[in-house]
C-alpha atoms as a PDB file:
ATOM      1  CA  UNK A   1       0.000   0.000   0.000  1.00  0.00           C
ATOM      2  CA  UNK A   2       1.371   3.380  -0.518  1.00  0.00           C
ATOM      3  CA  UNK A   3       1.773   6.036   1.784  1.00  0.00           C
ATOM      4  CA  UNK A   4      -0.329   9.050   1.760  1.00  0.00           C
ATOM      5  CA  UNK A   5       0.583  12.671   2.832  1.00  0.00           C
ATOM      6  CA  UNK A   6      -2.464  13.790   5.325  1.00  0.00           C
ATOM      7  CA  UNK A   7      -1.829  17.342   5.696  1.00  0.00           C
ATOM      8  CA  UNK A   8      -3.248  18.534   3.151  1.00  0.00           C
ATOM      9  CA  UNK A   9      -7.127  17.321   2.171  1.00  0.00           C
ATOM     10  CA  UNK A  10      -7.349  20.091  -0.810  1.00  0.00           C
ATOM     11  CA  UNK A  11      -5.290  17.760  -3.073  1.00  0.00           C
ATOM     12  CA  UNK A  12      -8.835  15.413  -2.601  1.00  0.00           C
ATOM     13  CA  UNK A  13     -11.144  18.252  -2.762  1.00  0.00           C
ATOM     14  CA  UNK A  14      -8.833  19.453  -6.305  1.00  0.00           C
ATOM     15  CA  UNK A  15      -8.754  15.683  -7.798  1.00  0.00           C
ATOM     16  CA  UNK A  16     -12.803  15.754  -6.959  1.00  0.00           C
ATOM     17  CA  UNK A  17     -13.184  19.416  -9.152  1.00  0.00           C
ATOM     18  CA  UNK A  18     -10.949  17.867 -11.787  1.00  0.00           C
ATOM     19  CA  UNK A  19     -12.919  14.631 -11.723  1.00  0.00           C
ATOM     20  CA  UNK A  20     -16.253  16.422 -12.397  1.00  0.00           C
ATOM     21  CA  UNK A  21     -14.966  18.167 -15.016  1.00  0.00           C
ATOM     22  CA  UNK A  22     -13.730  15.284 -17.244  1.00  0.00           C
ATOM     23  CA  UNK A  23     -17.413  13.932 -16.857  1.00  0.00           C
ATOM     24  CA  UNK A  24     -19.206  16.686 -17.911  1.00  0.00           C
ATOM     25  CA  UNK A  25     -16.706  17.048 -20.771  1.00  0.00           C
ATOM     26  CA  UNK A  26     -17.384  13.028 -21.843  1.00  0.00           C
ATOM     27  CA  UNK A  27     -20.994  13.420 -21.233  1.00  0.00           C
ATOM     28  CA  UNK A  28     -20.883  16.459 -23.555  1.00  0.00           C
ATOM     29  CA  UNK A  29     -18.356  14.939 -26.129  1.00  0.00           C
ATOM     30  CA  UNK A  30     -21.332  11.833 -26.134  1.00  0.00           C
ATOM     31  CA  UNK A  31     -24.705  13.989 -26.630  1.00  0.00           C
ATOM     32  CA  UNK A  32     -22.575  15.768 -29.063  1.00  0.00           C
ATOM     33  CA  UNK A  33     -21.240  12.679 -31.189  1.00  0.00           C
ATOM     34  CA  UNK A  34     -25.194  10.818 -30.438  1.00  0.00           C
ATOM     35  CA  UNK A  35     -26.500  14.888 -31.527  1.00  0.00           C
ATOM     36  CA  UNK A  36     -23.874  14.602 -34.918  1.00  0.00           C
ATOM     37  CA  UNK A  37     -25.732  11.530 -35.922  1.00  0.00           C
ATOM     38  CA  UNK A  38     -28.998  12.010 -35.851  1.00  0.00           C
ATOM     39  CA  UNK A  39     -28.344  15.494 -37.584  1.00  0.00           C
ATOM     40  CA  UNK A  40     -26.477  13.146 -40.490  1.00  0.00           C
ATOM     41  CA  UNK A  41     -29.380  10.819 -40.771  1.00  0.00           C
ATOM     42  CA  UNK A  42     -31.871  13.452 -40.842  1.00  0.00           C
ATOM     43  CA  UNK A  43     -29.892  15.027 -43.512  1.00  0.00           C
ATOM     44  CA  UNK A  44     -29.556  12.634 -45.466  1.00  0.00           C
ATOM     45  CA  UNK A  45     -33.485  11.050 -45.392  1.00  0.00           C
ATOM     46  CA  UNK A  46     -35.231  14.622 -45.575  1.00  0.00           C
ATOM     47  CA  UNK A  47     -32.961  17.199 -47.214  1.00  0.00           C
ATOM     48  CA  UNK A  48     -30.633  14.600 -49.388  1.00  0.00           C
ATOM     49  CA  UNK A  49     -33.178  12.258 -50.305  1.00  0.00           C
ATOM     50  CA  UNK A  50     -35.873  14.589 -50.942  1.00  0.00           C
ATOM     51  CA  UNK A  51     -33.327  16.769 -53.579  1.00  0.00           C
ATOM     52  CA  UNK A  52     -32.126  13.481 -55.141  1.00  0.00           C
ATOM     53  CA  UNK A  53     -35.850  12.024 -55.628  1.00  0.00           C
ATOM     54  CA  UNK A  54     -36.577  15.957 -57.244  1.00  0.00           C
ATOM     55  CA  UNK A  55     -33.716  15.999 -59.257  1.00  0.00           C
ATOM     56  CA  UNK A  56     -34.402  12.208 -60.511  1.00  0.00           C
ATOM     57  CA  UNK A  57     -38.157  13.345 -61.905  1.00  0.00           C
ATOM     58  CA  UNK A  58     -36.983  16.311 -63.534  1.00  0.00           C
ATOM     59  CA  UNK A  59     -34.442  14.080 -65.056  1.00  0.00           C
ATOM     60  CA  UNK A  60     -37.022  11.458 -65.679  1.00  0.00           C
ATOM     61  CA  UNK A  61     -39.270  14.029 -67.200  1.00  0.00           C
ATOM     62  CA  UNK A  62     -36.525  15.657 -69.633  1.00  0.00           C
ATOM     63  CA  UNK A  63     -35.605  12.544 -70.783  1.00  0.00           C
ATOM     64  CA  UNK A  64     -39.255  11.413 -71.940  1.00  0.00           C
ATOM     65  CA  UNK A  65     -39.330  14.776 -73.786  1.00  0.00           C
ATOM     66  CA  UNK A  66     -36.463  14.103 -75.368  1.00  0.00           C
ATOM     67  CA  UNK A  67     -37.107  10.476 -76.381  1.00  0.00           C
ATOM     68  CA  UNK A  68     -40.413  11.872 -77.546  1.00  0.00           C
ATOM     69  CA  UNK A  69     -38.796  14.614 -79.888  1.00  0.00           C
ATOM     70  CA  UNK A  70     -36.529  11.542 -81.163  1.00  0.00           C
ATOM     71  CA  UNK A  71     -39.330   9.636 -82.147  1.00  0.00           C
ATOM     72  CA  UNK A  72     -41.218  12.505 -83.685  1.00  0.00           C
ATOM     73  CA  UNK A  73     -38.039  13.316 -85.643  1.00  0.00           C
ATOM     74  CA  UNK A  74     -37.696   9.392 -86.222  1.00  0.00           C
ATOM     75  CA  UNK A  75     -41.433   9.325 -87.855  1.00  0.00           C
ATOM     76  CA  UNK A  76     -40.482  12.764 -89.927  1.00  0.00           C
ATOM     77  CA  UNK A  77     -37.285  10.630 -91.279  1.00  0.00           C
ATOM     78  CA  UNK A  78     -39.256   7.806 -92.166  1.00  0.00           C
ATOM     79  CA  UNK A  79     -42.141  10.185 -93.691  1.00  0.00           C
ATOM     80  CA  UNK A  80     -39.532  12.542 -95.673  1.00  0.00           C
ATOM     81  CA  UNK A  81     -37.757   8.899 -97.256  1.00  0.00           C
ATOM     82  CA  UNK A  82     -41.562   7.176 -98.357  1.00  0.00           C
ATOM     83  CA  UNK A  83     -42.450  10.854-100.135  1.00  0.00           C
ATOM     84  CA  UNK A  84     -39.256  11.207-101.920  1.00  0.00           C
ATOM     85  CA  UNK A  85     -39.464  15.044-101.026  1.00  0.00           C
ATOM     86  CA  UNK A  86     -37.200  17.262 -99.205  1.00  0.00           C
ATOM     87  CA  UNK A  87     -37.866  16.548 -95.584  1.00  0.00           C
ATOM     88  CA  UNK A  88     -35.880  15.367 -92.372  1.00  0.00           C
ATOM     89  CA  UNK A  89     -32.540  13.939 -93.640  1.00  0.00           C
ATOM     90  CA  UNK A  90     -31.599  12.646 -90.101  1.00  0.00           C
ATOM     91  CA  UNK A  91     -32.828  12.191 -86.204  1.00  0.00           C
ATOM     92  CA  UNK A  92     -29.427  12.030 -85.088  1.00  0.00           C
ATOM     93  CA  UNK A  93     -28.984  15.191 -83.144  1.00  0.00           C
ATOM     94  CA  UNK A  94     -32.491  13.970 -81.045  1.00  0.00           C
ATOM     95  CA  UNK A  95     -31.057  10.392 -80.529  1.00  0.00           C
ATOM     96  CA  UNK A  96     -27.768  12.212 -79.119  1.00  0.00           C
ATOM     97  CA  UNK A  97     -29.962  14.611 -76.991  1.00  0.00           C
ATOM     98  CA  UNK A  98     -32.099  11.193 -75.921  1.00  0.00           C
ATOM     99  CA  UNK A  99     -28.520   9.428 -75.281  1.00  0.00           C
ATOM    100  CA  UNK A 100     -27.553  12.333 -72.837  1.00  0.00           C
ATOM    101  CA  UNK A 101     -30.599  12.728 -70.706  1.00  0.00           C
ATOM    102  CA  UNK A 102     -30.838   8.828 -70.398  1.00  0.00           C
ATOM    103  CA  UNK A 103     -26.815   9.047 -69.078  1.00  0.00           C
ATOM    104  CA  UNK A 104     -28.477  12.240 -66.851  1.00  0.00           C
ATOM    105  CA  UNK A 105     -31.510   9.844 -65.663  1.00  0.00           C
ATOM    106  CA  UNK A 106     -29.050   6.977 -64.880  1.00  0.00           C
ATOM    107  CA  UNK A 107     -26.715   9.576 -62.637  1.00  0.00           C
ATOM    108  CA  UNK A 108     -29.867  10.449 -60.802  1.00  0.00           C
ATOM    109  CA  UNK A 109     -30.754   6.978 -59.781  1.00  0.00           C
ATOM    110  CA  UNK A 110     -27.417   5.798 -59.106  1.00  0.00           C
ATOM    111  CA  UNK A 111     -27.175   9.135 -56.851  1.00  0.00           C
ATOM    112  CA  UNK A 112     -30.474   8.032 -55.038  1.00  0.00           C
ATOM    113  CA  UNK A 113     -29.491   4.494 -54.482  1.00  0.00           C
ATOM    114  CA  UNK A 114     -26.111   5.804 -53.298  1.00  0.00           C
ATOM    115  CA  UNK A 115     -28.050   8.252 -50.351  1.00  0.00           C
ATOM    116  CA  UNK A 116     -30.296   5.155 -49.576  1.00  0.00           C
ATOM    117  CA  UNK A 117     -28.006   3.232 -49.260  1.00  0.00           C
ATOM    118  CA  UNK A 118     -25.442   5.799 -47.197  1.00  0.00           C
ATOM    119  CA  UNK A 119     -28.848   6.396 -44.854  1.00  0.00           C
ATOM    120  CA  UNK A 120     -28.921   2.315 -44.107  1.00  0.00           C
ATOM    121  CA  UNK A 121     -25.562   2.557 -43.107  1.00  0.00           C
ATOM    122  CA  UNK A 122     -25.843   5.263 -40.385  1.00  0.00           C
ATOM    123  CA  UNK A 123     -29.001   3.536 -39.354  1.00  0.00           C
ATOM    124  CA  UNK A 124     -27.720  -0.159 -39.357  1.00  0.00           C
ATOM    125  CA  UNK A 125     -23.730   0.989 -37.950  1.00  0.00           C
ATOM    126  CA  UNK A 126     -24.229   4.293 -36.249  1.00  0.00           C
ATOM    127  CA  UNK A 127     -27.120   4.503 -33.874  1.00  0.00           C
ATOM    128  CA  UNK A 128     -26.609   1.424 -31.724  1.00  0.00           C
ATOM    129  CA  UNK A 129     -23.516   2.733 -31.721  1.00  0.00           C
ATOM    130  CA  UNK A 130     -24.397   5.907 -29.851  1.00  0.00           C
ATOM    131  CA  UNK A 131     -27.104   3.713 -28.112  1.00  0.00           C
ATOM    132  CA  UNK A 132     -23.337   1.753 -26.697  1.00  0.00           C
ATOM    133  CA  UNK A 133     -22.006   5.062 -25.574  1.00  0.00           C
ATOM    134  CA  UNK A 134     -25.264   6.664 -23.922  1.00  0.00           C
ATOM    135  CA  UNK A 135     -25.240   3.112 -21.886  1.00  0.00           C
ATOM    136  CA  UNK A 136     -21.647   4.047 -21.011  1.00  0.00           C
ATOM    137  CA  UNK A 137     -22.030   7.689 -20.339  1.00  0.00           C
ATOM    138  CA  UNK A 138     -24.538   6.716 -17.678  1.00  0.00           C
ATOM    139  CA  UNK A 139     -22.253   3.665 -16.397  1.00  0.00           C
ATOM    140  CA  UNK A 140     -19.624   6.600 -16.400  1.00  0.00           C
ATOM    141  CA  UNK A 141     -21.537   9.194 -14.507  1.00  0.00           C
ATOM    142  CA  UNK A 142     -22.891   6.345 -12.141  1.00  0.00           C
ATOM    143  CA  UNK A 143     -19.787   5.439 -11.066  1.00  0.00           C
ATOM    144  CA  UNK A 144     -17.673   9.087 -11.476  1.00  0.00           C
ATOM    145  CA  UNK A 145     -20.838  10.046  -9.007  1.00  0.00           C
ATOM    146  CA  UNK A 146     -19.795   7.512  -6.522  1.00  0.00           C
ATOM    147  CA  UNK A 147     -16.871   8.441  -7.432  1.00  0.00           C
ATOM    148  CA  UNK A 148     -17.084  12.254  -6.241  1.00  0.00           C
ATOM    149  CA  UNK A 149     -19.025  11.247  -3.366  1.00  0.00           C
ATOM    150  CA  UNK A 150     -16.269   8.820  -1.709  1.00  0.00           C
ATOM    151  CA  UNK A 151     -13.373  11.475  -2.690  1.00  0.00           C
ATOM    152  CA  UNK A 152     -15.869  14.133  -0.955  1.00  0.00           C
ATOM    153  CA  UNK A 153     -16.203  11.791   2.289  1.00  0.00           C
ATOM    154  CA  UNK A 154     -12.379  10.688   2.341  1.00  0.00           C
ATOM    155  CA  UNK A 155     -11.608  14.418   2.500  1.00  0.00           C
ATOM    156  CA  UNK A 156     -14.177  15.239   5.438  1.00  0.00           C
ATOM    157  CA  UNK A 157     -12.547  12.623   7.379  1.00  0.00           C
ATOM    158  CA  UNK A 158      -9.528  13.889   6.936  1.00  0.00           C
ATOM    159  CA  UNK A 159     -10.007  16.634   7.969  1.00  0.00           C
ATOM    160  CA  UNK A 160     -11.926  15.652  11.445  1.00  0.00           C
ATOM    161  CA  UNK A 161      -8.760  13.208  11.424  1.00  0.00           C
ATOM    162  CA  UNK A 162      -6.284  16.437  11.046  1.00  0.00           C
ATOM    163  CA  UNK A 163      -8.629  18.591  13.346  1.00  0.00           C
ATOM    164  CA  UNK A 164      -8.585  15.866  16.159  1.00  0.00           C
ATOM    165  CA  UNK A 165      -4.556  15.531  15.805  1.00  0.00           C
ATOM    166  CA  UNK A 166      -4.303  19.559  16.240  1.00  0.00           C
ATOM    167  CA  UNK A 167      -6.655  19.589  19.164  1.00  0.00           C
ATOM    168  CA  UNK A 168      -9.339  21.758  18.085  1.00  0.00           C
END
């Protein structure tokens, strides 16, 4: 057992201060990292989510317009070729614009399925994660409580110890 220097019972009263401090700084750093999470999910189902599913009709919608101007342009080929007249010579600038907002549409979708999938992952990995530490954080103030309260009694008794030694 070591020895212990009983002159002085501020060094218990200081170690108690400090020891308060560090728990209110964990419990903080916790609510904060459990606060950062929910924040992220939230995000990402109702501001992410939403824009992506927005983005993916208008995409959806432009490229309907434009396969419908290819086809148009398609029939106007076909019509210009049977009447032997001076018509459409080509639908090839349509079928391009077609190409590009199908590649658009894709991105959109692949964008979606990438924030679905990024929102499972918080959900599945994250929160019982910061369900762990909140069961810690109150295992941690639990026992730092304890804690204060046995460094608080140690240093009234020594001081009735150091009081009774002196006398007074």
């Amino acid at each position: 057992m070591s020895n212990a220097d009983l002159r002085d019972p501020q060094v218990l009263t200081e170690l108690r201060g400090k020891i308060a401090v560090f728990l209110q700084q964990v419990g903080a750093a916790i609510d904060g990292s459990a606060q950062q999470v929910r924040n992220t999910a939230d995000w990402l189902r109702y501001d992410l989510m939403a824009e992506c599913k927005r983005t993916l009709v208008n995409r959806e919608e432009a490229y309907q317009q434009a396969r419908r101007t290819w086809l148009s342009s398609e029939a106007d080929v076909q019509l210009a070729a049977n009447s032997r007249g001076p018509g459409k010579p080509s639908s090839l600038e349509e079928k391009i614009d077609m190409d590009k907002a199908r590649r658009r549409r894709d991105e959109a979708e692949a964008r979606l399925v990438a924030v679905k999938r990024c929102l499972d992952l918080v959900e599945r990995q994250c929160s019982p994660l910061t369900t762990t530490l909140r069961g810690c954080d109150f295992a941690l103030r639990d026992e730092g409580l304890k804690a204060l309260a046995r460094l608080a009694a140690m240093a009234t008794a020594i001081e009735d110890y150091l009081r009774q030694g002196r006398g007074t």
